[in-house]
N, C-alpha and C. Protein backbone atom coordinates (compact mmCIF):
# COMPACT_ATOMS: atom_id res chain seq x y z
N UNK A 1 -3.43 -3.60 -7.82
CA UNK A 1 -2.97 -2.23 -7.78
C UNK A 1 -1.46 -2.24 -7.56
N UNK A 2 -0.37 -1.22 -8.25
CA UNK A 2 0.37 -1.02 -8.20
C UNK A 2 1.26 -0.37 -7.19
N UNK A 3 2.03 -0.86 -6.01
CA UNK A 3 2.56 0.28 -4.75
C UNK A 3 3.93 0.55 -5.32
N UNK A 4 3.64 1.68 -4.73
CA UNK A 4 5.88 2.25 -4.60
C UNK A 4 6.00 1.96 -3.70
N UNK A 5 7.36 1.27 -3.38
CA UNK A 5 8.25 1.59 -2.29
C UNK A 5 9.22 2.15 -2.46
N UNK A 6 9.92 3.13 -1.58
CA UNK A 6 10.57 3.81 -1.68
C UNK A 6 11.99 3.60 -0.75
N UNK A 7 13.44 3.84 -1.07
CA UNK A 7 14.17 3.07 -0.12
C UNK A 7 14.81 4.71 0.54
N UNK A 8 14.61 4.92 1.73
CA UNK A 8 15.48 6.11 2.47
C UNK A 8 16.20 5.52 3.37
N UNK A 9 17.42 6.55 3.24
CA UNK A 9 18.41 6.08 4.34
C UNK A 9 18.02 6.61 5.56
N UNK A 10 18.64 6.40 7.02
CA UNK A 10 18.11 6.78 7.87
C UNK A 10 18.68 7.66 8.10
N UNK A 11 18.59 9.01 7.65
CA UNK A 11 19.05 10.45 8.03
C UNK A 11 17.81 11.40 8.24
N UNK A 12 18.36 12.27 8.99
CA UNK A 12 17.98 13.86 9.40
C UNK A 12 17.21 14.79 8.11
N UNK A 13 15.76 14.47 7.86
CA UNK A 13 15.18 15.35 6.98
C UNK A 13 14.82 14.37 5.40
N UNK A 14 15.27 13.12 5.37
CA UNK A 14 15.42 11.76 3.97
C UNK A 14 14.37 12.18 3.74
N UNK A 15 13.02 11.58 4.49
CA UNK A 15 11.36 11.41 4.07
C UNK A 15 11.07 13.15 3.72
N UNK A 16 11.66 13.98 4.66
CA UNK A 16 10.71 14.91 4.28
C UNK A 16 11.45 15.71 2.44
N UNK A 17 12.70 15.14 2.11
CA UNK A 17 12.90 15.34 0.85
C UNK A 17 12.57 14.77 -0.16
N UNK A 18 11.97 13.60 0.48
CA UNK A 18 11.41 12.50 -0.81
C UNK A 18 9.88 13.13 -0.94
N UNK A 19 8.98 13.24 0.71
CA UNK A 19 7.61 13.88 0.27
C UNK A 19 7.53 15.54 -0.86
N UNK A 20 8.63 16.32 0.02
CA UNK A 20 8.52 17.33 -0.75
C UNK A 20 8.69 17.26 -2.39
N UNK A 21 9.66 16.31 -3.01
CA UNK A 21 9.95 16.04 -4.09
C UNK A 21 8.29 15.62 -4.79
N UNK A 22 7.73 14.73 -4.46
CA UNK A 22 6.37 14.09 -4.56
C UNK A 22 5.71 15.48 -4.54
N UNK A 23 5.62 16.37 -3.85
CA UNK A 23 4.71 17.81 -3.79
C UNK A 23 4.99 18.41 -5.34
N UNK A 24 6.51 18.40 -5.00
CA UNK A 24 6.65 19.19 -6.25
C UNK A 24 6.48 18.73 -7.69
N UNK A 25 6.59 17.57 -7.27
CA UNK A 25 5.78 16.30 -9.27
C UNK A 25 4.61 16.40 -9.07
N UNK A 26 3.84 16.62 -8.37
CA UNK A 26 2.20 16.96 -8.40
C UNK A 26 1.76 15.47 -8.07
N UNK A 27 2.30 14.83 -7.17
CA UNK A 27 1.52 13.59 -6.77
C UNK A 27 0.90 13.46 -5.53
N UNK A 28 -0.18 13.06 -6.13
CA UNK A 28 -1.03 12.68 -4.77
C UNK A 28 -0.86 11.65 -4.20
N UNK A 29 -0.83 11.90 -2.77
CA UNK A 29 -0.54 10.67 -2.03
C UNK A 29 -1.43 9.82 -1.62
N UNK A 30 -1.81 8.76 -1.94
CA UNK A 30 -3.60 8.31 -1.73
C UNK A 30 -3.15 7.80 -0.41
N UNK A 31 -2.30 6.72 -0.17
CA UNK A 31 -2.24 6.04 1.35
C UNK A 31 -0.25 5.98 1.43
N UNK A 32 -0.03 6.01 2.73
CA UNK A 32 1.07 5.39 2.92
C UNK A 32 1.58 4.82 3.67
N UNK A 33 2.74 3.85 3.81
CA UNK A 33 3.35 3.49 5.70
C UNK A 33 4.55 3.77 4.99
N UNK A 34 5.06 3.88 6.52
CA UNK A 34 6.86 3.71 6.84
C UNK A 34 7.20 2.93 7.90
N UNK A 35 8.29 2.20 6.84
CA UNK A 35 8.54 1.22 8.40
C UNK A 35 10.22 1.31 8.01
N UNK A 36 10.62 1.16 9.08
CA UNK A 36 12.53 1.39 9.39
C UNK A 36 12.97 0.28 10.11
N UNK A 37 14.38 0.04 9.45
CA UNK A 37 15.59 -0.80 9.85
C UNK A 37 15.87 0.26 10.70
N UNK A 38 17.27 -0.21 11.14
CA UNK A 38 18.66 0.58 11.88
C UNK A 38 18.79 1.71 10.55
N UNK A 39 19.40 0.63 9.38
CA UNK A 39 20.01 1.85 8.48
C UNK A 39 18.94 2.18 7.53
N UNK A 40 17.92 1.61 7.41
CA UNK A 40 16.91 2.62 6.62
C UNK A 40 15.59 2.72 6.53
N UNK A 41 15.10 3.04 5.76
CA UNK A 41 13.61 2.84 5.36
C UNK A 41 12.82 2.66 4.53
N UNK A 42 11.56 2.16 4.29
CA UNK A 42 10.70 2.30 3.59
C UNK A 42 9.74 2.91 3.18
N UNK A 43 9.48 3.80 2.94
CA UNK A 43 8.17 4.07 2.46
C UNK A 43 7.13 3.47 1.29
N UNK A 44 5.97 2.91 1.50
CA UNK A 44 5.25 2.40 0.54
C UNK A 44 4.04 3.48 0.74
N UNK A 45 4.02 3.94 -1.04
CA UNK A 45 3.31 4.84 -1.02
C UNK A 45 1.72 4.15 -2.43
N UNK A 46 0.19 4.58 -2.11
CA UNK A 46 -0.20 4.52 -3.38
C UNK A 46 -0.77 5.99 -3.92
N UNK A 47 -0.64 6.04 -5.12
CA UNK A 47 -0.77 7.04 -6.06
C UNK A 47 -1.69 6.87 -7.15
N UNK A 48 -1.75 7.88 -7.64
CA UNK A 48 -3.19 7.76 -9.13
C UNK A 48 -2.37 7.21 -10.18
N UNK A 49 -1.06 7.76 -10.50
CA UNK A 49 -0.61 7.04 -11.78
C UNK A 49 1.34 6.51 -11.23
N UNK A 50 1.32 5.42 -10.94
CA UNK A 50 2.56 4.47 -10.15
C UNK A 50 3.51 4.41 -11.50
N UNK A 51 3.60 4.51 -12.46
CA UNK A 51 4.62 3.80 -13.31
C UNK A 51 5.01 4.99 -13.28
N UNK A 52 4.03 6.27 -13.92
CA UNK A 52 4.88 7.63 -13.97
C UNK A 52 5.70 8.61 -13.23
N UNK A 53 4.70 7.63 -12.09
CA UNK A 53 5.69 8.55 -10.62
C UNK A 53 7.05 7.81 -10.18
N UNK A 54 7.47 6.47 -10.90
CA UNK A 54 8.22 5.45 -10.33
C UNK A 54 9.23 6.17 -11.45
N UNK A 55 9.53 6.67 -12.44
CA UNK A 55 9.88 7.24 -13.25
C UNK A 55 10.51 8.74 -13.35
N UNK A 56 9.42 9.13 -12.91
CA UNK A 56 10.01 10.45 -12.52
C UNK A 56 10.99 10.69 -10.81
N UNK A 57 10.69 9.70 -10.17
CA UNK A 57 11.48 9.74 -8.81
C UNK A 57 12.80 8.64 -9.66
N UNK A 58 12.88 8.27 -10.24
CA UNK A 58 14.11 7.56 -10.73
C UNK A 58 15.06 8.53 -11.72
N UNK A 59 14.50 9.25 -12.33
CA UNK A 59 15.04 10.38 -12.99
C UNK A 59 16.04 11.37 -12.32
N UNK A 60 15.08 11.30 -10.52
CA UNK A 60 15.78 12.17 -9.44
C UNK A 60 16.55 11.27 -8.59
N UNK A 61 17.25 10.10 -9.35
CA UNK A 61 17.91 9.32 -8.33
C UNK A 61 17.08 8.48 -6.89
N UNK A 62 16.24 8.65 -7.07
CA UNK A 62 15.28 7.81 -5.67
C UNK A 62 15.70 6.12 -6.50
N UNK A 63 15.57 5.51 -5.28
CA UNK A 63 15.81 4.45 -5.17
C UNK A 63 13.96 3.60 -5.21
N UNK A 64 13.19 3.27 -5.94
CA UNK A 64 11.82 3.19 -5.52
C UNK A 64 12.02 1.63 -6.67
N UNK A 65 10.36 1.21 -6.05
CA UNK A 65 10.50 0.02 -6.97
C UNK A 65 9.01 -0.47 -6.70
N UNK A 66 8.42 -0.85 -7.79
CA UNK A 66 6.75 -1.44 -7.74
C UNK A 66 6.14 -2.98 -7.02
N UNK A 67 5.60 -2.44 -6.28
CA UNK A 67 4.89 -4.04 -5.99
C UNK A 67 3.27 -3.98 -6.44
N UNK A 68 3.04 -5.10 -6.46
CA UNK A 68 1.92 -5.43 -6.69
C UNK A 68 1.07 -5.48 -5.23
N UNK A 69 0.28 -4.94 -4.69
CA UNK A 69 -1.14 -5.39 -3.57
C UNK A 69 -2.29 -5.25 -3.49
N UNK A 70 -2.92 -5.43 -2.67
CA UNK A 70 -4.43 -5.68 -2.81
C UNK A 70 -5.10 -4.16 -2.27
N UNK A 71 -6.05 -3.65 -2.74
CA UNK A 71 -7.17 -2.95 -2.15
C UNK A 71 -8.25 -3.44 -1.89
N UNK A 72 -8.35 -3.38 -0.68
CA UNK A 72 -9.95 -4.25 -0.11
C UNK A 72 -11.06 -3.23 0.61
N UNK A 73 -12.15 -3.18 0.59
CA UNK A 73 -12.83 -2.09 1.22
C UNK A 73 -13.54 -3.01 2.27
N UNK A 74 -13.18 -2.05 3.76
CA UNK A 74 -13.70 -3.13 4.46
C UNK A 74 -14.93 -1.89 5.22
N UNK A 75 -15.68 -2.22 5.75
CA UNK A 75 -16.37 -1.56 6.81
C UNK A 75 -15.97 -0.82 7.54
N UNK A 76 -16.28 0.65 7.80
CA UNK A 76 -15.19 1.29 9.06
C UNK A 76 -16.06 1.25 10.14
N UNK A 77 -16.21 -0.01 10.59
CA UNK A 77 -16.64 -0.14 12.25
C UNK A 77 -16.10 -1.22 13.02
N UNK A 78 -16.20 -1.31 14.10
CA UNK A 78 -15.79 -2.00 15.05
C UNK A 78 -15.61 -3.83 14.55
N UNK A 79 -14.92 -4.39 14.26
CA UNK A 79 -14.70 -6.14 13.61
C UNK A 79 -14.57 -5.97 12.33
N UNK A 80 -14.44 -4.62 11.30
CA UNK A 80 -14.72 -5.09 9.90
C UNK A 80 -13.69 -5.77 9.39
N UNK A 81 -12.56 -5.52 9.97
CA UNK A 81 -11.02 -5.85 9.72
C UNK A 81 -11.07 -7.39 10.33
N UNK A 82 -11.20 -7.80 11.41
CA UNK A 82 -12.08 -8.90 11.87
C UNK A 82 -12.33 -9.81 10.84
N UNK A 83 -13.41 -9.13 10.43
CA UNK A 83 -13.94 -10.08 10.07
C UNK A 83 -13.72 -10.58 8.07
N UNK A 84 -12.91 -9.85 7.63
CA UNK A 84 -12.16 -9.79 6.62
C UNK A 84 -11.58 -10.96 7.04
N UNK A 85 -10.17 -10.42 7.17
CA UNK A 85 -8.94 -11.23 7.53
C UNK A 85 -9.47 -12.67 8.27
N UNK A 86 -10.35 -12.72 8.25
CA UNK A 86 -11.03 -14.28 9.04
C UNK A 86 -11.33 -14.89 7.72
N UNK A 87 -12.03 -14.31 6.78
CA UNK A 87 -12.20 -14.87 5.62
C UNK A 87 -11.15 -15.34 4.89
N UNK A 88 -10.08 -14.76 4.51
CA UNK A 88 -8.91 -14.83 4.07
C UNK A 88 -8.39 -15.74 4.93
N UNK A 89 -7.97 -16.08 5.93
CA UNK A 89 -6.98 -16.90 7.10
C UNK A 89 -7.96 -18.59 6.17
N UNK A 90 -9.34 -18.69 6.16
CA UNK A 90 -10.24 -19.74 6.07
C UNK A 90 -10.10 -20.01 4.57
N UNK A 91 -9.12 -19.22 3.33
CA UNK A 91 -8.83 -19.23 1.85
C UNK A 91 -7.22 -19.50 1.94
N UNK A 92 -6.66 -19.66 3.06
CA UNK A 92 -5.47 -19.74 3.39
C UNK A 92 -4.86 -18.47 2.42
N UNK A 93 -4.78 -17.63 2.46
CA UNK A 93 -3.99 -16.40 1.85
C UNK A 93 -3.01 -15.82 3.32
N UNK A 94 -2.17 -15.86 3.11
CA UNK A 94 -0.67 -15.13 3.91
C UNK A 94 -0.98 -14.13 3.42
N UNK A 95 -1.44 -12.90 4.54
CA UNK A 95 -0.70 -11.66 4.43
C UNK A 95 1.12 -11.28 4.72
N UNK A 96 1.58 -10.48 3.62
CA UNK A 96 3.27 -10.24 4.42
C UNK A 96 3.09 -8.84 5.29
N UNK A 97 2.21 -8.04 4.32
CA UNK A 97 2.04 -7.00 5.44
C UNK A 97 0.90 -6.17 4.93
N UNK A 98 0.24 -5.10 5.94
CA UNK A 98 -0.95 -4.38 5.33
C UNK A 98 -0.53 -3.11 5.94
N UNK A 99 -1.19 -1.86 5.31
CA UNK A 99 -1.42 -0.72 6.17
C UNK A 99 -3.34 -0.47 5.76
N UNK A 100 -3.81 0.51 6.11
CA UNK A 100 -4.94 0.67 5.78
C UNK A 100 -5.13 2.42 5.61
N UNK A 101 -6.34 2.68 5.10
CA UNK A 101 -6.67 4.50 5.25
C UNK A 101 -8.19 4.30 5.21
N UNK A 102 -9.16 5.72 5.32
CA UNK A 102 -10.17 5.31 5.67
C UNK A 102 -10.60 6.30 4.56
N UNK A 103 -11.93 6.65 3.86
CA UNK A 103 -12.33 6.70 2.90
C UNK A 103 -13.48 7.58 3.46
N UNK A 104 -13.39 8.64 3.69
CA UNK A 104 -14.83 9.45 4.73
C UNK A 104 -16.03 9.66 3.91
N UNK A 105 -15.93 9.63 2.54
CA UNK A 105 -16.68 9.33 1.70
C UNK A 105 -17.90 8.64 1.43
N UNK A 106 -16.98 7.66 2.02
CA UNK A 106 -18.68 6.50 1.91
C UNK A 106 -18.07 5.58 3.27
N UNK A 107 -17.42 6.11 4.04
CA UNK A 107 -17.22 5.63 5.07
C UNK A 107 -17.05 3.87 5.52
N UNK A 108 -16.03 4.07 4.61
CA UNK A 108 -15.41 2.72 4.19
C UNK A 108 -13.39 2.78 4.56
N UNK A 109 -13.10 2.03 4.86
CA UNK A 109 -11.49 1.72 5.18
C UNK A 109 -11.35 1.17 3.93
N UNK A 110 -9.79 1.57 3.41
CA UNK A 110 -9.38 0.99 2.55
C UNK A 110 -7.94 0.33 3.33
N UNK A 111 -7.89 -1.21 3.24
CA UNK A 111 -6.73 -2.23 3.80
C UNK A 111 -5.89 -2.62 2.25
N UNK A 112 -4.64 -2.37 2.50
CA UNK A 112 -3.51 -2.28 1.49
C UNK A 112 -3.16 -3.99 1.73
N UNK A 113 -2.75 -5.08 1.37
CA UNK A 113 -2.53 -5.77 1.30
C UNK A 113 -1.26 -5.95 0.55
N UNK A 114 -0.32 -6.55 1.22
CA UNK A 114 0.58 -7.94 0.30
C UNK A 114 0.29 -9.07 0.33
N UNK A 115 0.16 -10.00 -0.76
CA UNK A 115 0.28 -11.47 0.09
C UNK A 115 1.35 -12.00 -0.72
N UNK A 116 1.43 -13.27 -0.12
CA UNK A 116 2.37 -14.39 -0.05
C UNK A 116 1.87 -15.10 -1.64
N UNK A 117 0.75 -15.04 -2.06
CA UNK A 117 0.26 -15.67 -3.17
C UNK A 117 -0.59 -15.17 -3.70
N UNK A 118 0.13 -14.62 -5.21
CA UNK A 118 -1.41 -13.78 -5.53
C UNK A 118 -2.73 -14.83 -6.42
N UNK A 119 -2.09 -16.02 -6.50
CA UNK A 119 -3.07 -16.84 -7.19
C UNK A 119 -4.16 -17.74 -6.46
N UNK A 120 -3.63 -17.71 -4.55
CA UNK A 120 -4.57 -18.07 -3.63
C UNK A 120 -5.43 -16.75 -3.69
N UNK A 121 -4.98 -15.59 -3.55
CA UNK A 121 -5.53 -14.68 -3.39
C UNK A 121 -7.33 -14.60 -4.23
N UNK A 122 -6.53 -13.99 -5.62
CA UNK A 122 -7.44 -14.25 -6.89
C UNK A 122 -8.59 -15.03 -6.51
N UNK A 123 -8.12 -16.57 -5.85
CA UNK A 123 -9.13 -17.39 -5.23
C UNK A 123 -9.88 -17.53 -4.67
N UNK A 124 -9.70 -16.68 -3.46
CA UNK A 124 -10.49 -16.10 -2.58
C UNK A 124 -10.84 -15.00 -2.82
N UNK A 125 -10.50 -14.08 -3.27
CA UNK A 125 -11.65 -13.29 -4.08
C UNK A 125 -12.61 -13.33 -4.70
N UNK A 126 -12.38 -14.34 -5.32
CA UNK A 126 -13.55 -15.05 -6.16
C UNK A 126 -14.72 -16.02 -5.38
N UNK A 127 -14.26 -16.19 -4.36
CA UNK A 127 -15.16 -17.05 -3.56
C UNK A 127 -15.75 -15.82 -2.84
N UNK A 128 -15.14 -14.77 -1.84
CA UNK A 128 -15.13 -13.73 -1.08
C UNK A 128 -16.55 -12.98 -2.17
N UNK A 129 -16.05 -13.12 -2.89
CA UNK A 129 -16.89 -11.54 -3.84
C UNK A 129 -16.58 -10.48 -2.87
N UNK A 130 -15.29 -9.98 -2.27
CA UNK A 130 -15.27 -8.44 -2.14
C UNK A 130 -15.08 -7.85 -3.20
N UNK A 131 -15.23 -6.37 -3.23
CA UNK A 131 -14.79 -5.33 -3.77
C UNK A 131 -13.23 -5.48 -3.45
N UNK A 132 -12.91 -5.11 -4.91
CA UNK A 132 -10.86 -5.67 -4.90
C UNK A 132 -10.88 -4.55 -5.65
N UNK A 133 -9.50 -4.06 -5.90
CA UNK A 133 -8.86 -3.19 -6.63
C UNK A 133 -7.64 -4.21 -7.66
């Protein structure tokens, strides 16, 4: 799956002009984090369609740019995350970083993944048989 990140400086009102901008292109925000330096930030956002929205926020001068990560559906109870990431640590896959959202639906977490290797990854997926995105 495809993520935005998004680069804001660290000022008074940045995120809430970049979300509102996103309101007003009609994008849905499926999951997101923010994480901040001194001088700025990130936002990594996922969306239904990433190239078009990476496009149209570039049109408006945003600074954004695509990564590649994982969607994993883990259990939303007590160890599911546990017991994931135990599997993965035992496929040697490096996470660089995750956020997660939860899915009330079928009452499932969805864990955002980066890794360090997407071809260990692949690997352990394939051994894993999770549900991947």
């Amino acid at each position: 799956m495809l993520q935005l990140s998004i680069f804001l400086e660290n000022a008074k009102g940045r995120l809430a002009e970049v979300i509102n901008l996103l309101a007003e292109l009609k994008v849905n925000l499926r999951a997101l984090s923010l994480a901040d330096t001194k001088d700025y930030g990130v936002l990594r956002i996922i969306v239904d369609e990433p190239e078009a929205t990476t496009e149209k926020l570039r049109e408006h001068k945003v600074v954004v740019s695509l990564t590649k990560v994982w969607v994993l559906k883990v259990p939303d109870r007590a160890g599911g995350l546990a017991e994931m990431l135990n599997q993965l640590v035992k496929e040697d896959v490096v996470v660089e970083y995750m956020y997660a959202f939860v899915e009330k639906e079928n009452e499932q977490a969805q864990v955002v993944l980066r890794v360090q290797d997407q071809d260990i990854m692949v690997k352990a997926m394939q051994k894993i048989n999770s549900p991947i995105k």
